[in-house]
C-alpha atoms as a PDB file:
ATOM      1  CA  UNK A   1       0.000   0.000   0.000  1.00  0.00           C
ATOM      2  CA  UNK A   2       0.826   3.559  -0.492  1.00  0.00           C
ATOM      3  CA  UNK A   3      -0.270   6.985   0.384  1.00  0.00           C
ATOM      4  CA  UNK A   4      -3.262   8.298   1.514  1.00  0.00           C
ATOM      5  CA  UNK A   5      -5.074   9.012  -1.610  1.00  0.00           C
ATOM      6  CA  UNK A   6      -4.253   5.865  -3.569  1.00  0.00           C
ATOM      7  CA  UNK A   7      -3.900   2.421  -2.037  1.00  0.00           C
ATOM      8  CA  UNK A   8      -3.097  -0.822  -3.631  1.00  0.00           C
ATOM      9  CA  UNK A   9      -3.054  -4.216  -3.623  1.00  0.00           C
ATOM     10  CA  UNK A  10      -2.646  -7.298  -5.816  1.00  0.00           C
ATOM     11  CA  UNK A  11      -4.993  -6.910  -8.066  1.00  0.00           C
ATOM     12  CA  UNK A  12      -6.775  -3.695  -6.918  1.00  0.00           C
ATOM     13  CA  UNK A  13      -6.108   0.466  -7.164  1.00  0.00           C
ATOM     14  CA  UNK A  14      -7.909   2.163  -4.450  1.00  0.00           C
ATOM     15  CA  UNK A  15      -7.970   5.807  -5.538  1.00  0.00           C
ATOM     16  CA  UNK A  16      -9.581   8.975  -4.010  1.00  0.00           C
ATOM     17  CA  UNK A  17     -12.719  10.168  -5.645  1.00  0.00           C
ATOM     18  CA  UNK A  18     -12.998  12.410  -8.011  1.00  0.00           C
ATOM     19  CA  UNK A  19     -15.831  14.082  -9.982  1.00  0.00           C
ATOM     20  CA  UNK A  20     -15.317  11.801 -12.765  1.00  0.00           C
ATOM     21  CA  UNK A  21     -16.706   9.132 -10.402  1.00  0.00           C
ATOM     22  CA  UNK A  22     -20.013  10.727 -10.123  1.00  0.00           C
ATOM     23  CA  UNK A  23     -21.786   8.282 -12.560  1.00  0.00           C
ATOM     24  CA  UNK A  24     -20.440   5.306 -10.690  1.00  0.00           C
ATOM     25  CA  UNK A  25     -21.800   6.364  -7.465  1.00  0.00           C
ATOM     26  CA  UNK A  26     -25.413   6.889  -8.864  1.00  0.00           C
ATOM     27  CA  UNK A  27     -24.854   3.273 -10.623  1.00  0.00           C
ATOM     28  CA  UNK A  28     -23.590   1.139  -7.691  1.00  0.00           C
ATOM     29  CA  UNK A  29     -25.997   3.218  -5.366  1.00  0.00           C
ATOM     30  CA  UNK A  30     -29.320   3.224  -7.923  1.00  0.00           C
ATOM     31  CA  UNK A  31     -28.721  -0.748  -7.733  1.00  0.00           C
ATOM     32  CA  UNK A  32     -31.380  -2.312  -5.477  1.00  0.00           C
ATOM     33  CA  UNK A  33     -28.997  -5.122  -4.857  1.00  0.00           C
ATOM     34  CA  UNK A  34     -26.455  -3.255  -3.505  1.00  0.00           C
ATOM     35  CA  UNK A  35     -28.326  -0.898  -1.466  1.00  0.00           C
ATOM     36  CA  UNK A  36     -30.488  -4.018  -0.290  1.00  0.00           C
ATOM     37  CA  UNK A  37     -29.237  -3.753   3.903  1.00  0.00           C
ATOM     38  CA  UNK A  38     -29.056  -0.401   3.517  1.00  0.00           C
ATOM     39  CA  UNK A  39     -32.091   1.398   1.837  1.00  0.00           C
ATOM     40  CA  UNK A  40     -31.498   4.655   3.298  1.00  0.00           C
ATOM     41  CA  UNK A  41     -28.140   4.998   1.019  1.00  0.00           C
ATOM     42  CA  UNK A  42     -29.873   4.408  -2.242  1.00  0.00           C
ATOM     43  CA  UNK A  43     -30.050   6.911  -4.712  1.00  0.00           C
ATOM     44  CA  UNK A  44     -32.132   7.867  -7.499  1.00  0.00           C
ATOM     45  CA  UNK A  45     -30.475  11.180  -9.652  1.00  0.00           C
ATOM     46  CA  UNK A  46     -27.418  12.397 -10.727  1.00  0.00           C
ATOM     47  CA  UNK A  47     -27.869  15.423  -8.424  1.00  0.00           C
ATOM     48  CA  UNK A  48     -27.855  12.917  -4.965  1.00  0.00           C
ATOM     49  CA  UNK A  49     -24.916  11.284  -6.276  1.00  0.00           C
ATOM     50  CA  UNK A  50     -22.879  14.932  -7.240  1.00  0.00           C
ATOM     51  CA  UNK A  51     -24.320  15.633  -3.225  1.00  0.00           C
ATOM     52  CA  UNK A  52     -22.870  12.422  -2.306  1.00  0.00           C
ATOM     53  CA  UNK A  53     -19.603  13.197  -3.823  1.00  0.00           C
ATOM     54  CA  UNK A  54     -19.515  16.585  -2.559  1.00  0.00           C
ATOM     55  CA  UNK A  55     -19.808  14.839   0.957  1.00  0.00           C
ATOM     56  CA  UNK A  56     -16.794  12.524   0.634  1.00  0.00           C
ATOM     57  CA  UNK A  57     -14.851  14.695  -1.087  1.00  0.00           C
ATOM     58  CA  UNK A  58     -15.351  17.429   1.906  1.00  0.00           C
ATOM     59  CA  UNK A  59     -13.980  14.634   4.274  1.00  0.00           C
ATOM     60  CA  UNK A  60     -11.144  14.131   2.455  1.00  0.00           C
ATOM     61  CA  UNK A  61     -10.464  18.027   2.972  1.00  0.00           C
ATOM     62  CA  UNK A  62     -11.470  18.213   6.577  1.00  0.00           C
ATOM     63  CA  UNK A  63      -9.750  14.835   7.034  1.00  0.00           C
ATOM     64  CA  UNK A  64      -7.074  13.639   4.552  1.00  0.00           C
ATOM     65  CA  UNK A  65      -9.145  10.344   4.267  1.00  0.00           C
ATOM     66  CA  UNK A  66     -12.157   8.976   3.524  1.00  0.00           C
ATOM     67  CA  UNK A  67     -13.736   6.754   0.843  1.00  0.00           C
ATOM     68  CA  UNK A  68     -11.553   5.060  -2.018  1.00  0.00           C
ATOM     69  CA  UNK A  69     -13.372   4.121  -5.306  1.00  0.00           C
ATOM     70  CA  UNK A  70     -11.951   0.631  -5.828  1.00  0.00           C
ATOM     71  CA  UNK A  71     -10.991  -0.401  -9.367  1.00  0.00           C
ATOM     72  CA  UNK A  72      -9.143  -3.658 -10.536  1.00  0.00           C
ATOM     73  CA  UNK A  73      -5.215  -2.658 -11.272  1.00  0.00           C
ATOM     74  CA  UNK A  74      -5.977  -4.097 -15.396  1.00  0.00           C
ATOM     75  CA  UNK A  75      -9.330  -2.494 -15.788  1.00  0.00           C
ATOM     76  CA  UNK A  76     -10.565   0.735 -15.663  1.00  0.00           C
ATOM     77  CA  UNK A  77     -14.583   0.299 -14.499  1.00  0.00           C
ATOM     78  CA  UNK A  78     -15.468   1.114 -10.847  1.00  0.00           C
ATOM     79  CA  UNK A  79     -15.651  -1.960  -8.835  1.00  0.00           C
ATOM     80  CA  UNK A  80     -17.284  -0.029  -5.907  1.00  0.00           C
ATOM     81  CA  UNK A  81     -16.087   2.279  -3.012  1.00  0.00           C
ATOM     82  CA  UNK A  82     -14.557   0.795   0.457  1.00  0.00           C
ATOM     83  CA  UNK A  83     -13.235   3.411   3.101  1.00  0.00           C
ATOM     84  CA  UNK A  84     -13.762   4.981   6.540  1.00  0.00           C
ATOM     85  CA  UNK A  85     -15.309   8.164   8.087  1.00  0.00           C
ATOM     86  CA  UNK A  86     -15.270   9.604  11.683  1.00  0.00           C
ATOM     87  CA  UNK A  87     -18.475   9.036  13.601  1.00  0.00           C
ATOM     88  CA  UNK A  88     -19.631   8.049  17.258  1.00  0.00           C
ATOM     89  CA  UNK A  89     -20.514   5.075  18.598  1.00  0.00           C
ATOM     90  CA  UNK A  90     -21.394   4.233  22.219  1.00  0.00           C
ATOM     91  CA  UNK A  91     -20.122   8.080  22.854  1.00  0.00           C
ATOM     92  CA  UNK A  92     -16.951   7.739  21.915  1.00  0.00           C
ATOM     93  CA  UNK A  93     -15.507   8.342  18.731  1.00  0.00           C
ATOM     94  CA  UNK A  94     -14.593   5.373  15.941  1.00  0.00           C
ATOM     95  CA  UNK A  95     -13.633   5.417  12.218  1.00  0.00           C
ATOM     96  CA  UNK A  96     -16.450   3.346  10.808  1.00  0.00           C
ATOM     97  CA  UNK A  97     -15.619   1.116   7.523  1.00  0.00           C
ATOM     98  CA  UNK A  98     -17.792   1.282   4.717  1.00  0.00           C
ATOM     99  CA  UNK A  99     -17.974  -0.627   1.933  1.00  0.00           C
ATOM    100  CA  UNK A 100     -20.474  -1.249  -1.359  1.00  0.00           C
ATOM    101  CA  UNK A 101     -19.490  -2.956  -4.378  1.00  0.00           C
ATOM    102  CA  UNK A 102     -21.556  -3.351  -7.740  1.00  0.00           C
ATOM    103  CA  UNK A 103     -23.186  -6.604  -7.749  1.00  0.00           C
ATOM    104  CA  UNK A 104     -21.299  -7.775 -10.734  1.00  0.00           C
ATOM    105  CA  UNK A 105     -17.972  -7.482  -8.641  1.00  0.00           C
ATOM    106  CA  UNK A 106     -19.546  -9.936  -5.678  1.00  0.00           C
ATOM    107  CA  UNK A 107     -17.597 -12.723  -5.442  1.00  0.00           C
ATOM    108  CA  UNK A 108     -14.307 -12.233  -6.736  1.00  0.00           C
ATOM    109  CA  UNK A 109     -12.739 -11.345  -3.002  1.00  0.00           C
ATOM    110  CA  UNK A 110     -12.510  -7.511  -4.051  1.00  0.00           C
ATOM    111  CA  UNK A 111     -14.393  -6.503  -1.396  1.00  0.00           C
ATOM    112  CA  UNK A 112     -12.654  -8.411   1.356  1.00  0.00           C
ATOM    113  CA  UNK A 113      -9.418  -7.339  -0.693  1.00  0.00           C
ATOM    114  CA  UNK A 114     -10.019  -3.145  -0.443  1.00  0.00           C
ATOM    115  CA  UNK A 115     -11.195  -3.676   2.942  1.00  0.00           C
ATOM    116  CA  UNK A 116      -8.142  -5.612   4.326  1.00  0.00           C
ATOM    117  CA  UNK A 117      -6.377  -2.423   2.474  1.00  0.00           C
ATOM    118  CA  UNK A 118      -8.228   0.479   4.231  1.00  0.00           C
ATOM    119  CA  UNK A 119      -7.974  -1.637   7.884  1.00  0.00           C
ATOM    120  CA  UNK A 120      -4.135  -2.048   7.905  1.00  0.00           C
ATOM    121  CA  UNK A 121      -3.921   1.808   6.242  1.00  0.00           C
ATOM    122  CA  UNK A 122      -6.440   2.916   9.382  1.00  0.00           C
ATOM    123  CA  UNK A 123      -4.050   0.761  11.291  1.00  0.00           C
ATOM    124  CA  UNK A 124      -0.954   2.666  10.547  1.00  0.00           C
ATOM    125  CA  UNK A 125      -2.531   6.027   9.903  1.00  0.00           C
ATOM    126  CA  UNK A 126      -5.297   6.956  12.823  1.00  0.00           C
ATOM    127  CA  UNK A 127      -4.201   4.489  15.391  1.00  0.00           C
ATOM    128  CA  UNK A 128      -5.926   6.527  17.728  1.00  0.00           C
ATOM    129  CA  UNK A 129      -9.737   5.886  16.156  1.00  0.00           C
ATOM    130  CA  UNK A 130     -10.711   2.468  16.652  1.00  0.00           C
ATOM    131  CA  UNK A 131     -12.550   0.868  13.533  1.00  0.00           C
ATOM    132  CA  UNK A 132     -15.443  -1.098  13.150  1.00  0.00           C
ATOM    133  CA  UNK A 133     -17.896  -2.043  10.713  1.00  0.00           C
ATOM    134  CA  UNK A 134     -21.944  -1.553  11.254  1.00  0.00           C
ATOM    135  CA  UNK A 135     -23.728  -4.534   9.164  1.00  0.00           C
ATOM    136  CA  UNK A 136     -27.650  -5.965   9.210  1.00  0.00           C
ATOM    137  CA  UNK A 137     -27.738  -9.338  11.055  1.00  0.00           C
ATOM    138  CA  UNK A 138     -29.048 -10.692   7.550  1.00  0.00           C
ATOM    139  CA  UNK A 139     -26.177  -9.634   5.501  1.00  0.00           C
ATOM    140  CA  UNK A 140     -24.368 -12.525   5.433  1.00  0.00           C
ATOM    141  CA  UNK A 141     -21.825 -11.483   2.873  1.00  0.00           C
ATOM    142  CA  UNK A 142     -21.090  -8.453   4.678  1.00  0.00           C
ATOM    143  CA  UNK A 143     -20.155 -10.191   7.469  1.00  0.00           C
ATOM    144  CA  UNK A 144     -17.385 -12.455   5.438  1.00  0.00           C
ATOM    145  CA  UNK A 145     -15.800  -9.279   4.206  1.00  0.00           C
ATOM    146  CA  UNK A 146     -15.356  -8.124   7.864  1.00  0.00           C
ATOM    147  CA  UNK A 147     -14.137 -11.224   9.152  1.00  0.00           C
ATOM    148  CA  UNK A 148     -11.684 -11.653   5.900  1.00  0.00           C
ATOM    149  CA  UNK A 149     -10.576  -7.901   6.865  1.00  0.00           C
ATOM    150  CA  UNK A 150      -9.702  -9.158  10.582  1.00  0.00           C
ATOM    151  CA  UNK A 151     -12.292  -8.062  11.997  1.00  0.00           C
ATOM    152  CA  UNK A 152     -14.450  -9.579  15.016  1.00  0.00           C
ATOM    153  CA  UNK A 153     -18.113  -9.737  16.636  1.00  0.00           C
ATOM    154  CA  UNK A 154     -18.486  -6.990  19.254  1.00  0.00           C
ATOM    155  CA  UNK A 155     -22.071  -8.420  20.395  1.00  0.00           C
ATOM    156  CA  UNK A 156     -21.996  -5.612  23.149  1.00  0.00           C
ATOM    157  CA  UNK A 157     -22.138  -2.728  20.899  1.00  0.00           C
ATOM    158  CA  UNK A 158     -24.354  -3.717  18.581  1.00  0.00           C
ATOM    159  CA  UNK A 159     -27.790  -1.589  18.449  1.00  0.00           C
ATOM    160  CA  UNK A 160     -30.114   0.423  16.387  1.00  0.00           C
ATOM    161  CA  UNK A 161     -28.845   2.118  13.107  1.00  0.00           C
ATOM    162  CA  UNK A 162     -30.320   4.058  10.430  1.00  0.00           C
ATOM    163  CA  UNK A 163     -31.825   0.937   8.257  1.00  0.00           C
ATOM    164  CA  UNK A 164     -31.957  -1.834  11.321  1.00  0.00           C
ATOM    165  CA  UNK A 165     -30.520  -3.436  13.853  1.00  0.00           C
ATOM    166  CA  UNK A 166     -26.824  -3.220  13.435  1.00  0.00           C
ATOM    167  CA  UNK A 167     -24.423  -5.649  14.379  1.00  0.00           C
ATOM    168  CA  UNK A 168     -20.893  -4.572  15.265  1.00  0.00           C
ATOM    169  CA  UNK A 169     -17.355  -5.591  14.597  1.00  0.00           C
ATOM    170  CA  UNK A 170     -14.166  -4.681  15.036  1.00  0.00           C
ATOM    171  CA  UNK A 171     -10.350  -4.313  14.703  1.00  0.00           C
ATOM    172  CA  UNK A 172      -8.953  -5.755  17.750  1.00  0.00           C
ATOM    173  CA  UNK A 173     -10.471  -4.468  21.368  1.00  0.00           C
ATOM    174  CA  UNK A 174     -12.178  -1.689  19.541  1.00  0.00           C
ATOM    175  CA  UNK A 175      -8.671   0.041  19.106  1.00  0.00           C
ATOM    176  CA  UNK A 176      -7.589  -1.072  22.724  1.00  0.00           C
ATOM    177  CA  UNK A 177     -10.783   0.180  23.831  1.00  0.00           C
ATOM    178  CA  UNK A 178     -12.925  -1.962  25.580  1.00  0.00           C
ATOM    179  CA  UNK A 179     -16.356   0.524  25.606  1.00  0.00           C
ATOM    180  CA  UNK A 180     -16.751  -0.764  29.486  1.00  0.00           C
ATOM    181  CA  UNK A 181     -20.505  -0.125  30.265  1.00  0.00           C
ATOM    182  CA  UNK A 182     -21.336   0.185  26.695  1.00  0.00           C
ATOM    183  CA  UNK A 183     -24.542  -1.058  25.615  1.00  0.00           C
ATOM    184  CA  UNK A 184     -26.927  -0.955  22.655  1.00  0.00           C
ATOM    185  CA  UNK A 185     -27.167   2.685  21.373  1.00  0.00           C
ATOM    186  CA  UNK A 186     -30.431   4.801  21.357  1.00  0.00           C
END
């Protein structure tokens, strides 16, 4: 891996969005399939996606990281995305991973691939943020890609998110931190 704004594996080049990647988005996120566990992330015009953009892109400004749009190293078609943002969980803060893929790309390992990627980079680069990944019970695949990535079940954080019940996991302890006390969140 390199960098912060390209990462790369394999068989995979994880770059940093740009506007040319605006059509993607609204494809892999206009897919039922791939917005399936998540409803609430499914998009329907051009002008969400440009807004969604706009939103990762302002992350990488605030941040220096964020989402990667995930392409195979021979080809030039968008796989799908796979990154992290800042958010809170249990009160304290965590980098949650993200990832979405179109559903021609399932089952070829590139999402486990891009997310082992952005862990160890997260690993090496925010230390400090513990990362985990939020995923439906009933997402199944989801789960695999997690658990290929190194992460684990943390049954005591899971709780209610946006689209369902999430279940939690994570790299190592939660970063070294245990979230003593911490229950389901409201």
């Amino acid at each position: 891996m390199s960098g912060h704004k390209e990462l790369t594996t394999s068989r995979l080049s994880l770059r940093r969005p740009v506007e040319g990647d605006v059509d993607a988005v609204l494809a892999i996120h206009r897919d039922p399939d791939a917005c399936r566990h998540n409803p609430s992330d499914a998009l329907t015009t051009r002008a969400e996606a440009e807004e969604r953009h706009g939103r990762w892109d302002a992350l990488w400004r605030a941040r220096g990281f964020g989402y990667w749009t995930v392409r195979s190293r021979e080809a030039s078609p968008v796989l799908g995305f796979c990154g992290v943002k800042p958010m809170d969980l249990a009160g304290r803060p965590v980098l949650n991973l993200f990832y979405r893929f179109a559903p021609a790309a399932w089952g070829h390992g590139y999402a486990a691939e891009a997310a082992t990627a952005v862990v160890t980079w997260a690993a090496t680069h925010a230390p400090e943020l513990p990362l985990i990944a939020r995923i439906r019970p009933e997402n199944l695949p989801s789960q695999r890609v997690a658990l290929r990535a190194g992460l684990h079940r943390a049954e005591h954080l899971d709780g209610p998110g946006c689209d369902g019940f999430d279940w939690i996991y994570a790299a190592g302890p939660v970063g070294g931190h245990r979230f003593e006390g911490a229950g389901p969140r409201s």
